[in-house]
Protein backbone atom coordinates (compact mmCIF):
# COMPACT_ATOMS: atom_id res chain seq x y z
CA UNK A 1 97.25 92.82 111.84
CA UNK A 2 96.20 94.33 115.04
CA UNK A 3 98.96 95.17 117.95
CA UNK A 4 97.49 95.62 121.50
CA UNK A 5 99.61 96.58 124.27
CA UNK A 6 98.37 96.06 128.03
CA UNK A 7 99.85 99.30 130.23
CA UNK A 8 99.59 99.97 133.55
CA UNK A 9 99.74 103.39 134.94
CA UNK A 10 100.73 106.56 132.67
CA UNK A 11 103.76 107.52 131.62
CA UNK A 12 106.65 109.27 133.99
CA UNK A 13 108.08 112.38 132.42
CA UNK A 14 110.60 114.49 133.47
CA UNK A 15 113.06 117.54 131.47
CA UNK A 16 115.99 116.94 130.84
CA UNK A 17 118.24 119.12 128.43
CA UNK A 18 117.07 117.06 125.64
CA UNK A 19 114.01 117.69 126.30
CA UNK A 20 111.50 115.87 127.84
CA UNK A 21 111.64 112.10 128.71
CA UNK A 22 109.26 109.54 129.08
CA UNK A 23 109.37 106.12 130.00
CA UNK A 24 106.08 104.17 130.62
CA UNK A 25 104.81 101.49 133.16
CA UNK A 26 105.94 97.85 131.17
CA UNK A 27 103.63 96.87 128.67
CA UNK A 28 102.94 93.20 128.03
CA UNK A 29 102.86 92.27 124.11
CA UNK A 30 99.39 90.11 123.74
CA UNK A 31 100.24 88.85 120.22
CA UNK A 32 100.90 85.35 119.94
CA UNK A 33 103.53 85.40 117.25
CA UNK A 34 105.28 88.66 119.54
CA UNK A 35 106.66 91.94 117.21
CA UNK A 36 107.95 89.82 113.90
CA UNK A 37 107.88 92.20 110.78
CA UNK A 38 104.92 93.10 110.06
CA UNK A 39 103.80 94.64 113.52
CA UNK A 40 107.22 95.91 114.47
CA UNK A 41 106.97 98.22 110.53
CA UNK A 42 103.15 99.31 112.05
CA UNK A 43 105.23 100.33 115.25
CA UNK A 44 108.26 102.03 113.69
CA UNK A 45 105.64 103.48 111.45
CA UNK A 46 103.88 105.30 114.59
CA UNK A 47 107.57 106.16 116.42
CA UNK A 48 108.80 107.83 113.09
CA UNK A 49 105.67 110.52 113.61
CA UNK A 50 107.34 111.61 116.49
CA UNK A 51 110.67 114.41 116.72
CA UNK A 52 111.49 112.49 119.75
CA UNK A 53 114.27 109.55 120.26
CA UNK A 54 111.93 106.74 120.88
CA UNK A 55 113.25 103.14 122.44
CA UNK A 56 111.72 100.23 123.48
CA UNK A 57 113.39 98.12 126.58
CA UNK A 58 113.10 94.57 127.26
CA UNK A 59 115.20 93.10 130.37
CA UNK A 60 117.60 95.90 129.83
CA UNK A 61 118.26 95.87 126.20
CA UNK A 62 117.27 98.80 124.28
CA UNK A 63 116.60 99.20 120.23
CA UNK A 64 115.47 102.38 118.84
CA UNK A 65 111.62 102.16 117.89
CA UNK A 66 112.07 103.79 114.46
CA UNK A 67 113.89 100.67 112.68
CA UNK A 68 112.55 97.44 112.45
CA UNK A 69 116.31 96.06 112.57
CA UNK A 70 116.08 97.61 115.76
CA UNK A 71 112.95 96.03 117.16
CA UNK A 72 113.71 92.49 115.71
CA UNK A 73 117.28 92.64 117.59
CA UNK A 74 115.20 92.60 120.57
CA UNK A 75 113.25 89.08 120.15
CA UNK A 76 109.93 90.22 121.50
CA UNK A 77 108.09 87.26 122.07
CA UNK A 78 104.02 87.20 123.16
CA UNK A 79 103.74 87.85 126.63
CA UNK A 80 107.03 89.82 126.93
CA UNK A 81 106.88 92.90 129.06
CA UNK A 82 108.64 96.04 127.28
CA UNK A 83 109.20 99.62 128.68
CA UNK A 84 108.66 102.59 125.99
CA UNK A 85 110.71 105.49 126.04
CA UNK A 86 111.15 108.52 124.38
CA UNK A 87 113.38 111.78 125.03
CA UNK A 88 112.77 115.36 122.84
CA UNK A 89 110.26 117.56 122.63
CA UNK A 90 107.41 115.47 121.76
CA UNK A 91 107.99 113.00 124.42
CA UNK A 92 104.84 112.91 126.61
């Protein structure tokens, strides 16, 4: 299974007493079938590397990036848009 994500610019940071946050420019999902199981584990997989809260946004409703409960709740279909963001000390 291979996940591609389109971006557009880099991320915006900024520090926050948290840490540092980081949300990135929307990223369209180019998989047909959008983030069922198996990508969504591959993705909570990468987040879980990561000290920093990690959540993924699409039209306003966030789910934490390190559960696959999390990402499913979200119905991610191909050619949705999402917004990645993240908030510790890791963040950029």
């Amino acid at each position: 299974v291979m996940l591609t994500l389109s971006s557009g610019p880099a991320p915006t940071a900024g520090a926050t007493a948290g840490g540092t946050r980081a949300s990135a420019e929307p990223l369209r999902i180019d998989l047909p079938t959008g983030l069922h199981a198996r990508p969504a584990a591959l993705l909570v997989n990468l987040a879980k590397s990561y000290s920093s809260t990690v959540e993924l946004e699409k039209r306003g409703q966030r789910g934490n990036a390190k559960s696959v409960v999390g990402i499913m709740g979200l119905e991610i279909a191909g050619g949705d848009d999402i917004i990645v963001h993240a908030q510790g000390a890791d963040a950029e």
